[in-house]
N, C-alpha and C. Protein backbone atom coordinates (compact mmCIF):
# COMPACT_ATOMS: atom_id res chain seq x y z
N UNK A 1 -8.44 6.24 1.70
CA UNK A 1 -8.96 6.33 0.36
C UNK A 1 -7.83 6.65 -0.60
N UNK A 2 -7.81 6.27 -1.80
CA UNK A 2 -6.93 6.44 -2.74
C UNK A 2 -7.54 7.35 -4.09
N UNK A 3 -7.51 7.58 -5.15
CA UNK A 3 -7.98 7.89 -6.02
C UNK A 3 -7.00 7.43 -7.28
N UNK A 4 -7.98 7.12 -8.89
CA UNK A 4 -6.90 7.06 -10.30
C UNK A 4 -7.83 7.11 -10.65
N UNK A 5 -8.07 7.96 -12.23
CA UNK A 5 -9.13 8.39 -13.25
C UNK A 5 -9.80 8.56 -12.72
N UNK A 6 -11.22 7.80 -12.52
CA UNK A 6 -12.55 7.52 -12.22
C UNK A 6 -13.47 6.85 -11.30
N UNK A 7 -12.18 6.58 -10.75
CA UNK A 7 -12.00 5.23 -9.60
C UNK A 7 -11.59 5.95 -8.55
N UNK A 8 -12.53 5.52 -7.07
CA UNK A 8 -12.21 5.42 -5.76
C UNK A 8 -11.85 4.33 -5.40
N UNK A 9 -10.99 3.95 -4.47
CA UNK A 9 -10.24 2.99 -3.72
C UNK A 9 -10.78 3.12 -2.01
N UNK A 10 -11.45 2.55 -1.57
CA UNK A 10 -11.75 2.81 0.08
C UNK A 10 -11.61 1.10 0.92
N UNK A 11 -10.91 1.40 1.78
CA UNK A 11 -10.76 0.72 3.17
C UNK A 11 -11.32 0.95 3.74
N UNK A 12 -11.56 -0.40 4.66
CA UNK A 12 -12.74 -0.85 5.21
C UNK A 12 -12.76 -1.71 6.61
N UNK A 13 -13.25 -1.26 7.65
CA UNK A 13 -13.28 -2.32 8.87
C UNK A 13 -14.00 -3.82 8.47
N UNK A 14 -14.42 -3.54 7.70
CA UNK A 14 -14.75 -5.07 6.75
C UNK A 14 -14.05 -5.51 6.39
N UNK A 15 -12.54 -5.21 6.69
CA UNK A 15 -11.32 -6.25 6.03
C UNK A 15 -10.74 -6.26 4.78
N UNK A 16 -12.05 -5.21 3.93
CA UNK A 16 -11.76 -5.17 2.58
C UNK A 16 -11.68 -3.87 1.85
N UNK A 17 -11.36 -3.98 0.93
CA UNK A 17 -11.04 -2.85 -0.08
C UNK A 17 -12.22 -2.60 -1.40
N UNK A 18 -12.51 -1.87 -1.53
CA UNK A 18 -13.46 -1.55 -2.33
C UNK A 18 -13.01 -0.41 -3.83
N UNK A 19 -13.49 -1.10 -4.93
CA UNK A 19 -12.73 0.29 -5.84
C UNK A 19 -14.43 0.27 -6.32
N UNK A 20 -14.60 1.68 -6.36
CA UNK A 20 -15.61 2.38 -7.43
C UNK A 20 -15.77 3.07 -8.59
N UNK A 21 -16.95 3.35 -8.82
CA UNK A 21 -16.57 3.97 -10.10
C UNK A 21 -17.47 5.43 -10.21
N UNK A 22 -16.62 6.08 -9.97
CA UNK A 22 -17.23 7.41 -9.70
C UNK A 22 -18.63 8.08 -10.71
N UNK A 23 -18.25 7.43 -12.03
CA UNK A 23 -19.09 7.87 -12.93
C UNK A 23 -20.61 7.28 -12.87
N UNK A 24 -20.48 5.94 -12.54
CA UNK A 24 -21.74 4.93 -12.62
C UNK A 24 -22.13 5.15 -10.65
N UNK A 25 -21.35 5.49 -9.83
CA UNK A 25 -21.87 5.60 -8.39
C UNK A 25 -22.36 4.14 -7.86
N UNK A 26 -21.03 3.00 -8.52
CA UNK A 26 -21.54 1.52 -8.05
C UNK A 26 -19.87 1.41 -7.58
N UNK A 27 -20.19 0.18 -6.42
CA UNK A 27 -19.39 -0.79 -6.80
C UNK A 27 -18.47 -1.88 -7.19
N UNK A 28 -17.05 -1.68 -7.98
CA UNK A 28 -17.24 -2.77 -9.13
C UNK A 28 -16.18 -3.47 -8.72
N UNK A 29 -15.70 -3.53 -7.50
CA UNK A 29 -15.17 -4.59 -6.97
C UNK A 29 -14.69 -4.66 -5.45
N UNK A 30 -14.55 -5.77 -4.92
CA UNK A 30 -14.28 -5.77 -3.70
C UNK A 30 -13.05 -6.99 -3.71
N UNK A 31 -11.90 -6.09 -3.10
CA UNK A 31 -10.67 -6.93 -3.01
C UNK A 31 -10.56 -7.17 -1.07
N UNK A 32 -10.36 -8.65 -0.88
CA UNK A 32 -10.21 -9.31 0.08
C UNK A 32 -8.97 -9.85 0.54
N UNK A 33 -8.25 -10.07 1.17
CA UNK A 33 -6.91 -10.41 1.63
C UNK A 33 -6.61 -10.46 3.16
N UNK A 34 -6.77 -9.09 3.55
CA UNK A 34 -6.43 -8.61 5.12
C UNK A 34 -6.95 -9.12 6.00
N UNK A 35 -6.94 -9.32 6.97
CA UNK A 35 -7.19 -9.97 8.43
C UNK A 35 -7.29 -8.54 9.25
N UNK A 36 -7.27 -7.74 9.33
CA UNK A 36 -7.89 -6.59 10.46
C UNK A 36 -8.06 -5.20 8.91
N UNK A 37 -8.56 -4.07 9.86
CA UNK A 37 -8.89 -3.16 9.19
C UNK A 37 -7.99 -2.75 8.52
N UNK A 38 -8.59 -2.54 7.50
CA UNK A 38 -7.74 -1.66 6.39
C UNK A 38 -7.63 -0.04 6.78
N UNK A 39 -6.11 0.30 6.90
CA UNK A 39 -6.51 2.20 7.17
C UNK A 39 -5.99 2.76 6.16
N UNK A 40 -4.75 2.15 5.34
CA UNK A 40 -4.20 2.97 4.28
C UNK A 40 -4.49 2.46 3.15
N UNK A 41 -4.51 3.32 1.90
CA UNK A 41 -4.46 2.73 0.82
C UNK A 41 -3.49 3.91 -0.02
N UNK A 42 -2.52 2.98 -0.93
CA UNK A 42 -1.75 4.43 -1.75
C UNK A 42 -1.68 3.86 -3.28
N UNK A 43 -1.74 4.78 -4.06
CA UNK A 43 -1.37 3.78 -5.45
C UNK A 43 -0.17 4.61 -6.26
N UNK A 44 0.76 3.59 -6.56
CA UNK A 44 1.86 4.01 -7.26
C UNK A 44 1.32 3.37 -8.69
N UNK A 45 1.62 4.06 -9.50
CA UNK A 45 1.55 3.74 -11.38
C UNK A 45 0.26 2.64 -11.75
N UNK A 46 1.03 1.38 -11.66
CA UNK A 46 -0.73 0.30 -11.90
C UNK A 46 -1.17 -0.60 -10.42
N UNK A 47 -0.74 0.19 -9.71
CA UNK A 47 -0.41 -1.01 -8.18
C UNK A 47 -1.35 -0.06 -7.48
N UNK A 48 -2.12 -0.62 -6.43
CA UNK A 48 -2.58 -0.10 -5.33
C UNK A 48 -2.21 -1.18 -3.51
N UNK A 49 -1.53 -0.35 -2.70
CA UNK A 49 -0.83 -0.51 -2.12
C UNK A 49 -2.32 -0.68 -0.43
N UNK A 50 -2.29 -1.52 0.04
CA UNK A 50 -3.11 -1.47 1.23
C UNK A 50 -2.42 -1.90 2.61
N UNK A 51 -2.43 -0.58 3.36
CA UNK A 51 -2.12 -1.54 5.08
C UNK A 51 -2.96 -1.63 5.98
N UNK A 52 -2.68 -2.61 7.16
CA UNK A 52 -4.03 -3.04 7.73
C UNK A 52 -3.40 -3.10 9.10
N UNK A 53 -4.49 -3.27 10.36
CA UNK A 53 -3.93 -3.56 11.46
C UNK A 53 -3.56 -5.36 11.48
N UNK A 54 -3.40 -5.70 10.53
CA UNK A 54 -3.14 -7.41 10.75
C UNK A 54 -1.55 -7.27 10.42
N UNK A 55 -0.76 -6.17 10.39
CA UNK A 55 0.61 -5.53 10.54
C UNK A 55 1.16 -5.90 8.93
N UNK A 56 0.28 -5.97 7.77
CA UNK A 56 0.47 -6.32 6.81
C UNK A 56 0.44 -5.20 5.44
N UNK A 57 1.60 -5.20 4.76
CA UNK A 57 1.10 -4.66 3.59
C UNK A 57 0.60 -5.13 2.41
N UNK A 58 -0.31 -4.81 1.67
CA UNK A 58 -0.32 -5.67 0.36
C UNK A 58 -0.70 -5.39 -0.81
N UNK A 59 -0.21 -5.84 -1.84
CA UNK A 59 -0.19 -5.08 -3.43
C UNK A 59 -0.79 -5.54 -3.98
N UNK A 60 -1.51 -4.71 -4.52
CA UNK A 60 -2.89 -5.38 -5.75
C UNK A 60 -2.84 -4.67 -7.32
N UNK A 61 -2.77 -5.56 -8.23
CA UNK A 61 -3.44 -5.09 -9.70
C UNK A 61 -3.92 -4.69 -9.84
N UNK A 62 -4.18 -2.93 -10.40
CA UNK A 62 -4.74 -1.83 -10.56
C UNK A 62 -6.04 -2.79 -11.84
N UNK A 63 -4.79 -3.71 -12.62
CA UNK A 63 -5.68 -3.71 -14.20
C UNK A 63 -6.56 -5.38 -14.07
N UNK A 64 -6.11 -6.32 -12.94
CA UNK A 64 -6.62 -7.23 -12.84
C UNK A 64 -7.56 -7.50 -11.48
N UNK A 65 -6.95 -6.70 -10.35
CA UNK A 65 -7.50 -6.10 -8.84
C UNK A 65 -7.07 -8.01 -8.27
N UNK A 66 -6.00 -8.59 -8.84
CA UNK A 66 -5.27 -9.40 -8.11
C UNK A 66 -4.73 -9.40 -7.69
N UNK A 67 -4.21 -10.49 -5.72
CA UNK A 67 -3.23 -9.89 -4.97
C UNK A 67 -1.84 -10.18 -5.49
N UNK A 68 -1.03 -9.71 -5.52
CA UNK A 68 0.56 -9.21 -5.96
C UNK A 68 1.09 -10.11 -5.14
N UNK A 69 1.21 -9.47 -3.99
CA UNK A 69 2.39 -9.52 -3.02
C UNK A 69 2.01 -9.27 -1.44
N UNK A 70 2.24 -10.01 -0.62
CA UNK A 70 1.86 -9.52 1.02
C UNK A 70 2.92 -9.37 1.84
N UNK A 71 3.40 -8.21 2.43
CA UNK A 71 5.14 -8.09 3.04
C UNK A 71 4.54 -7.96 4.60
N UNK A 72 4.85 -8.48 5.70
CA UNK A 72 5.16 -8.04 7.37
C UNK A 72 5.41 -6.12 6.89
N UNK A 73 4.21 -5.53 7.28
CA UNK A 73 4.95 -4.15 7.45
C UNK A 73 5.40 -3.38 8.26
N UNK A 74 5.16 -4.28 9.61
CA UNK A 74 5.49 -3.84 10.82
C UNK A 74 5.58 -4.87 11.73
N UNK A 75 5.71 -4.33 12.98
CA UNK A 75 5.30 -5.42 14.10
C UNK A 75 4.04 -5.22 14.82
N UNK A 76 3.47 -3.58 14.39
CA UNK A 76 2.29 -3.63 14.79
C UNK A 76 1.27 -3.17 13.57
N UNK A 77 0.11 -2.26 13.90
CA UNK A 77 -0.79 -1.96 12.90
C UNK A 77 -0.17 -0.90 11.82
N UNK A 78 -0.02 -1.36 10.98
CA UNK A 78 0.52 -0.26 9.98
C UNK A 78 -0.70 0.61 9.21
N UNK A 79 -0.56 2.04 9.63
CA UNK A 79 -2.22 3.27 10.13
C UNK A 79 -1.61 4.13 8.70
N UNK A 80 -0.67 4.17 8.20
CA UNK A 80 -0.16 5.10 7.13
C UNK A 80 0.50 4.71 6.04
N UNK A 81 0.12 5.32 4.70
CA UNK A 81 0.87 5.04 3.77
C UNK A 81 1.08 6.15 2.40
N UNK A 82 2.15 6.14 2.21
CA UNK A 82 2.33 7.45 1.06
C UNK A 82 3.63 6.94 0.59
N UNK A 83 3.25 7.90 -0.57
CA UNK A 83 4.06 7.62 -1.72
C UNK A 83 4.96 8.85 -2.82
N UNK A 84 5.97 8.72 -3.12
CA UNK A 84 6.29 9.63 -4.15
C UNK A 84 7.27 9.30 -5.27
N UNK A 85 7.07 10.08 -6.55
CA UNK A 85 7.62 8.84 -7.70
C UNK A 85 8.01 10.19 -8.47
N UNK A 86 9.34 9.54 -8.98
CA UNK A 86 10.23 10.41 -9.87
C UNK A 86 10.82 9.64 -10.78
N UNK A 87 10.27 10.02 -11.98
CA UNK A 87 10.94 9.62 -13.18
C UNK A 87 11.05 7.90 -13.37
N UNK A 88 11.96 6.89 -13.19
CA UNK A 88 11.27 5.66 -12.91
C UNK A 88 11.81 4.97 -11.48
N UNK A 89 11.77 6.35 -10.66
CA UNK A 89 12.35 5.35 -8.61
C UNK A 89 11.01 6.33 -8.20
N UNK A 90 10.32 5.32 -7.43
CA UNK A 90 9.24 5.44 -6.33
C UNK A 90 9.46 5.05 -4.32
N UNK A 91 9.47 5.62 -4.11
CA UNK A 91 9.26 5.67 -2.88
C UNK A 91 8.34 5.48 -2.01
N UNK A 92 7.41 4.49 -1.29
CA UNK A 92 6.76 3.88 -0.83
C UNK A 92 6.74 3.98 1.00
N UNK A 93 6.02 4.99 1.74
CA UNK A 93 6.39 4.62 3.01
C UNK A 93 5.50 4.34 4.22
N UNK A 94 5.71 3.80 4.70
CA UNK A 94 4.91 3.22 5.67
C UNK A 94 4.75 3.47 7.25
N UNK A 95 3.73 3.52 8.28
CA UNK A 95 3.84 4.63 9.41
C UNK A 95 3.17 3.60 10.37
N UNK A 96 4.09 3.23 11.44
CA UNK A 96 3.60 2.32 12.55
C UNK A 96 4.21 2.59 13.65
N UNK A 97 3.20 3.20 14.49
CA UNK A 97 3.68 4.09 15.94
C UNK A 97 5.00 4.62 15.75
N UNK A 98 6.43 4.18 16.21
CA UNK A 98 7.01 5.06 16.41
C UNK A 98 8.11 4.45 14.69
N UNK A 99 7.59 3.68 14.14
CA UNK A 99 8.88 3.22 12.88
C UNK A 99 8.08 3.66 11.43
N UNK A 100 8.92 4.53 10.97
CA UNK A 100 8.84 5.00 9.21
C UNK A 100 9.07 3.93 8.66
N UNK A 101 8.78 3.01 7.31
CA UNK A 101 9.81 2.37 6.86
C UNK A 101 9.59 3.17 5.40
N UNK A 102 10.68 2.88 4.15
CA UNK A 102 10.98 3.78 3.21
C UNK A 102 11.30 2.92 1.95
N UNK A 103 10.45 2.97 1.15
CA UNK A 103 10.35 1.20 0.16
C UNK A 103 10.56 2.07 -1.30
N UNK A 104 12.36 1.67 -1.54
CA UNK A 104 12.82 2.42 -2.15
C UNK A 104 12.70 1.43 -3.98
N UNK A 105 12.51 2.16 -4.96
CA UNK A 105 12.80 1.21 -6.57
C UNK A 105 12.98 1.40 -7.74
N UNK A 106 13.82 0.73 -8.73
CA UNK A 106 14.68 1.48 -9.49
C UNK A 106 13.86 0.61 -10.37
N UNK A 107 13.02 0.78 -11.08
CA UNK A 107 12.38 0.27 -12.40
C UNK A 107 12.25 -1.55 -11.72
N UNK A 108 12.86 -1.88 -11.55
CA UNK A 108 11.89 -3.37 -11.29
C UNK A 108 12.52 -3.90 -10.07
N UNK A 109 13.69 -3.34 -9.61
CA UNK A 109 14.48 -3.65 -8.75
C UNK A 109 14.33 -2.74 -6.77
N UNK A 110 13.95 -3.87 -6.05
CA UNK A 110 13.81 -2.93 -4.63
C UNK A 110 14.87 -3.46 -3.87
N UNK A 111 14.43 -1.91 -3.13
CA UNK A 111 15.57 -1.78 -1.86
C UNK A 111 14.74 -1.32 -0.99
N UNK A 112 14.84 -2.46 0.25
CA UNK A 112 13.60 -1.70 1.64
C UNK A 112 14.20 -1.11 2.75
N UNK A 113 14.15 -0.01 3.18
CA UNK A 113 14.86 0.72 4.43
C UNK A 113 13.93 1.04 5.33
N UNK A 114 14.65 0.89 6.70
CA UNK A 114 13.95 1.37 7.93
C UNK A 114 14.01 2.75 8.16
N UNK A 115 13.69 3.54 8.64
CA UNK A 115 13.85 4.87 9.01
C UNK A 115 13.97 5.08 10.09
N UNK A 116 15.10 4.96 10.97
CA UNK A 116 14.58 5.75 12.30
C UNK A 116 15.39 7.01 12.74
N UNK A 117 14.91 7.33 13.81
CA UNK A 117 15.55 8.82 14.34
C UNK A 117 17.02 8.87 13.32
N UNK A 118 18.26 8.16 13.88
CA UNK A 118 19.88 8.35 13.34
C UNK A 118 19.56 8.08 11.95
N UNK A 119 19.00 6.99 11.43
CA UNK A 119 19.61 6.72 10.18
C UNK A 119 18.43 5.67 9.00
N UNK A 120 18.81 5.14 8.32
CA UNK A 120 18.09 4.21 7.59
C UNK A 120 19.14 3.05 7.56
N UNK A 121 18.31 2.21 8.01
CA UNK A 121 18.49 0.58 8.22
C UNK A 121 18.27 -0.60 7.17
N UNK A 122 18.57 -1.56 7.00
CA UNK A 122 17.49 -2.02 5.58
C UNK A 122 16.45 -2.93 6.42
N UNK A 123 15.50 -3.21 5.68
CA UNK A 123 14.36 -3.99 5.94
C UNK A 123 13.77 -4.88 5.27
N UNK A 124 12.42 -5.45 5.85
CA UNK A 124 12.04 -6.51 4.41
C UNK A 124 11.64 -5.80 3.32
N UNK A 125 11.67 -6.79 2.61
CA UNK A 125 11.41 -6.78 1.17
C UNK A 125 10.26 -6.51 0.13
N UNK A 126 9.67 -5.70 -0.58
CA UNK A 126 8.05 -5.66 -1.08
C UNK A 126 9.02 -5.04 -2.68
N UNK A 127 8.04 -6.07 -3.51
CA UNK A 127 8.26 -5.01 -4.94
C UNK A 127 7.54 -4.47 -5.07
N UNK A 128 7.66 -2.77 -6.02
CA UNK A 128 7.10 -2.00 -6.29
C UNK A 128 6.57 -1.42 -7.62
């Protein structure tokens, strides 16, 4: 689950994503994309961020709830996702059995890193 203003964000073994509206208790859209369950959802600024066991991440329009962008986020089910944002670089990371990855961005510009035990690696690519 995610949360912004008024709005819930929930994943779904239905494949899909659901945003509500806390005030009216409906709802008011259902975003579709994924191929296995959805377990994470995170939202950075106007983006809401979803991973699924179909080893996929994918970015959706907070203001249009259109899909963005779909990156490989793993090689297997990607079960985690969090986020942290300073000033205008966000940090984006992602949790699949034993690999962190660390989805680094400088106002419009990304840099994707692996995380493991020694060090950070780079990786694919997702804007943020």
């Amino acid at each position: 689950m995610a949360l912004k203003g008024d709005m819930i964000f929930s994943g779904s073994s239905d494949l899909t994503i659901k945003a509500w509206d806390c005030n009216k208790q409906v709802c008011v859209q259902t975003l579709s994309g994924h191929e296995g369950i959805v377990h994470a959802l995170e939202i950075i600024r106007n983006r809401i961020y979803s991973a699924s066991s179909d080893c996929m991440i994918k970015v959706w329009s907070l203001d249009t709830y259109e899909l963005l962008q779909s990156v490989q986020g793993s090689e297997n089910t990607v079960c985690t996702l969090a986020s942290y944002t300073t000033g205008n670089r966000s940090y984006l990371l992602s949790g699949s059995l034993k690999v962190i990855r660390v989805r680094i961005t400088f106002a419009i510009k990304t840099k994707i890193q692996r995380l493991t035990k020694k060090n950070l690696v780079p990786s694919s690519g997702l804007e943020l």
